[in-house]
Protein backbone atom coordinates (compact mmCIF):
# COMPACT_ATOMS: atom_id res chain seq x y z
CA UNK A 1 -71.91 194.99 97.22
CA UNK A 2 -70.44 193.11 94.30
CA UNK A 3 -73.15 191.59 91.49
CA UNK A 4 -73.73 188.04 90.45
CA UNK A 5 -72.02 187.43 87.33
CA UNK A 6 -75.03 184.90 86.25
CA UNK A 7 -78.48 186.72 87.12
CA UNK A 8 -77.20 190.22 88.20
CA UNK A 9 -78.41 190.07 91.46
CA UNK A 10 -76.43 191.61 94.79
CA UNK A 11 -74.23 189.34 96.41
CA UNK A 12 -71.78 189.76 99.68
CA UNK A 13 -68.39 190.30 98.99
CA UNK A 14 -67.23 187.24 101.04
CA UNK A 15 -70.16 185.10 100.11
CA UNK A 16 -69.33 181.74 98.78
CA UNK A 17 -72.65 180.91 96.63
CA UNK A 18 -75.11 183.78 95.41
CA UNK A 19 -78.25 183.81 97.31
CA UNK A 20 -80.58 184.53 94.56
CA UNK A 21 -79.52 181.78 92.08
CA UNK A 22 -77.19 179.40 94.01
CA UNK A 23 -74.03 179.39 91.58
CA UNK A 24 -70.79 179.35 93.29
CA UNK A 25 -69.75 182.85 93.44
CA UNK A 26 -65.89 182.52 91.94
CA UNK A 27 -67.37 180.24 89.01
CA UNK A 28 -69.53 183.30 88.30
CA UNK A 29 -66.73 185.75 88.42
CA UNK A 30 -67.30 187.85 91.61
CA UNK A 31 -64.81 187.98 94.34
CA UNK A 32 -62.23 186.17 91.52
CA UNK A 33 -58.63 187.14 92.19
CA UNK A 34 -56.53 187.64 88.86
CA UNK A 35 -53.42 186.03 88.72
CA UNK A 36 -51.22 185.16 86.36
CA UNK A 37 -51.63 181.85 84.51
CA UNK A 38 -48.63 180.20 83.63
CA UNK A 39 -48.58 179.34 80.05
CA UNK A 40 -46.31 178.78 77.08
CA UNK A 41 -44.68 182.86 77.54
CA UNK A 42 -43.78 181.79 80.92
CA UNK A 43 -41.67 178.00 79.84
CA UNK A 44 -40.22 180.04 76.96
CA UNK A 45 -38.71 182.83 78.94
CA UNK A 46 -37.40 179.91 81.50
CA UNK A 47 -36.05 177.88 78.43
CA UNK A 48 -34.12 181.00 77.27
CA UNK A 49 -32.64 181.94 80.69
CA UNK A 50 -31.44 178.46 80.96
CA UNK A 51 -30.32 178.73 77.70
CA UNK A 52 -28.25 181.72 78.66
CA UNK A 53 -26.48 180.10 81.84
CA UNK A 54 -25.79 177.20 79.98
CA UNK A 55 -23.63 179.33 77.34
CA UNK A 56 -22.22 181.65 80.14
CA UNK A 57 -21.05 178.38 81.76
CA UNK A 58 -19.17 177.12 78.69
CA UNK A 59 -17.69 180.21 78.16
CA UNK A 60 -16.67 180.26 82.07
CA UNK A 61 -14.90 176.66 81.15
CA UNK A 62 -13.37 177.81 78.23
CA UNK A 63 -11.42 180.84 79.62
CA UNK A 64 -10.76 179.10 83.08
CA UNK A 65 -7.55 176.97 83.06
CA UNK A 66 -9.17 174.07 84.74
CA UNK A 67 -7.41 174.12 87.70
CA UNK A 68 -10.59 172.69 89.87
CA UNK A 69 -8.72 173.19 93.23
CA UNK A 70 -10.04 176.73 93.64
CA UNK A 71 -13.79 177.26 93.67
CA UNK A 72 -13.87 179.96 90.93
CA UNK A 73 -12.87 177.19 88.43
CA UNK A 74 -15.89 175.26 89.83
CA UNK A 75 -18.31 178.18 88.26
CA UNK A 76 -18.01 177.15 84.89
CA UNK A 77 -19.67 173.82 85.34
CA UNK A 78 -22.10 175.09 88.16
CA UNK A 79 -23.48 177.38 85.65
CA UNK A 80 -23.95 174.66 82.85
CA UNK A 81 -25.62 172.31 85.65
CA UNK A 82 -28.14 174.78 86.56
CA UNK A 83 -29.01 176.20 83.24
CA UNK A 84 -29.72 172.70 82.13
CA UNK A 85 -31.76 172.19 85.23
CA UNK A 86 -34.02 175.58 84.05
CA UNK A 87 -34.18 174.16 80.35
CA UNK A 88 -36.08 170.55 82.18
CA UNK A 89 -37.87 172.12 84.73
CA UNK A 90 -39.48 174.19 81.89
CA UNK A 91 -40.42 171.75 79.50
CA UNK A 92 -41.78 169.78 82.77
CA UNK A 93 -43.71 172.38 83.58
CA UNK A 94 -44.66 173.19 80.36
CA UNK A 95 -46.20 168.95 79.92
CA UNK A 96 -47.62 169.83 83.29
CA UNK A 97 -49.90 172.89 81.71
CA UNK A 98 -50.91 171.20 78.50
């Protein structure tokens, strides 16, 4: 048996509302699953890994000899797409949170 987290009283562990006081029983914290909340830690760690594969890109450019007939030139450029992609997606998901 799990308590009501508003007046204390004994509620179901799969009950929806508490029977003694009617609040919903995840608004008063029983039967709530913890997860992580995405927040400002999470869009900075993105914005630094795309960071990251947007240098490791240019440095793939710089030492390839830009001969973009064989795929392994094609890495470079790849990388400096998708890191760029991870820096927007985090500050859109970042506007999304606020």
């Amino acid at each position: 048996m799990v308590q009501c987290g508003k007046c204390g009283s004994e509620a179901q562990p799969n009950a929806f509302y508490c029977s003694n006081c009617g609040v919903p029983v995840r608004e008063a914290g029983v039967g709530r699953t913890s997860s992580p909340a995405l927040g400002l830690s999470s869009c900075i760690v993105l914005i630094i890994i795309g960071i990251v594969m947007f240098f490791i890109g240019v440095l793939l450019v710089l030492a390839g000899n830009y001969d973009y007939q064989r795929i392994g030139d094609w890495a470079g450029l790849i990388m400096m797409v998708s890191g760029l992609a991870v820096m927007v997606f985090s500050i859109l998901l970042y506007k999304n949170i606020r």
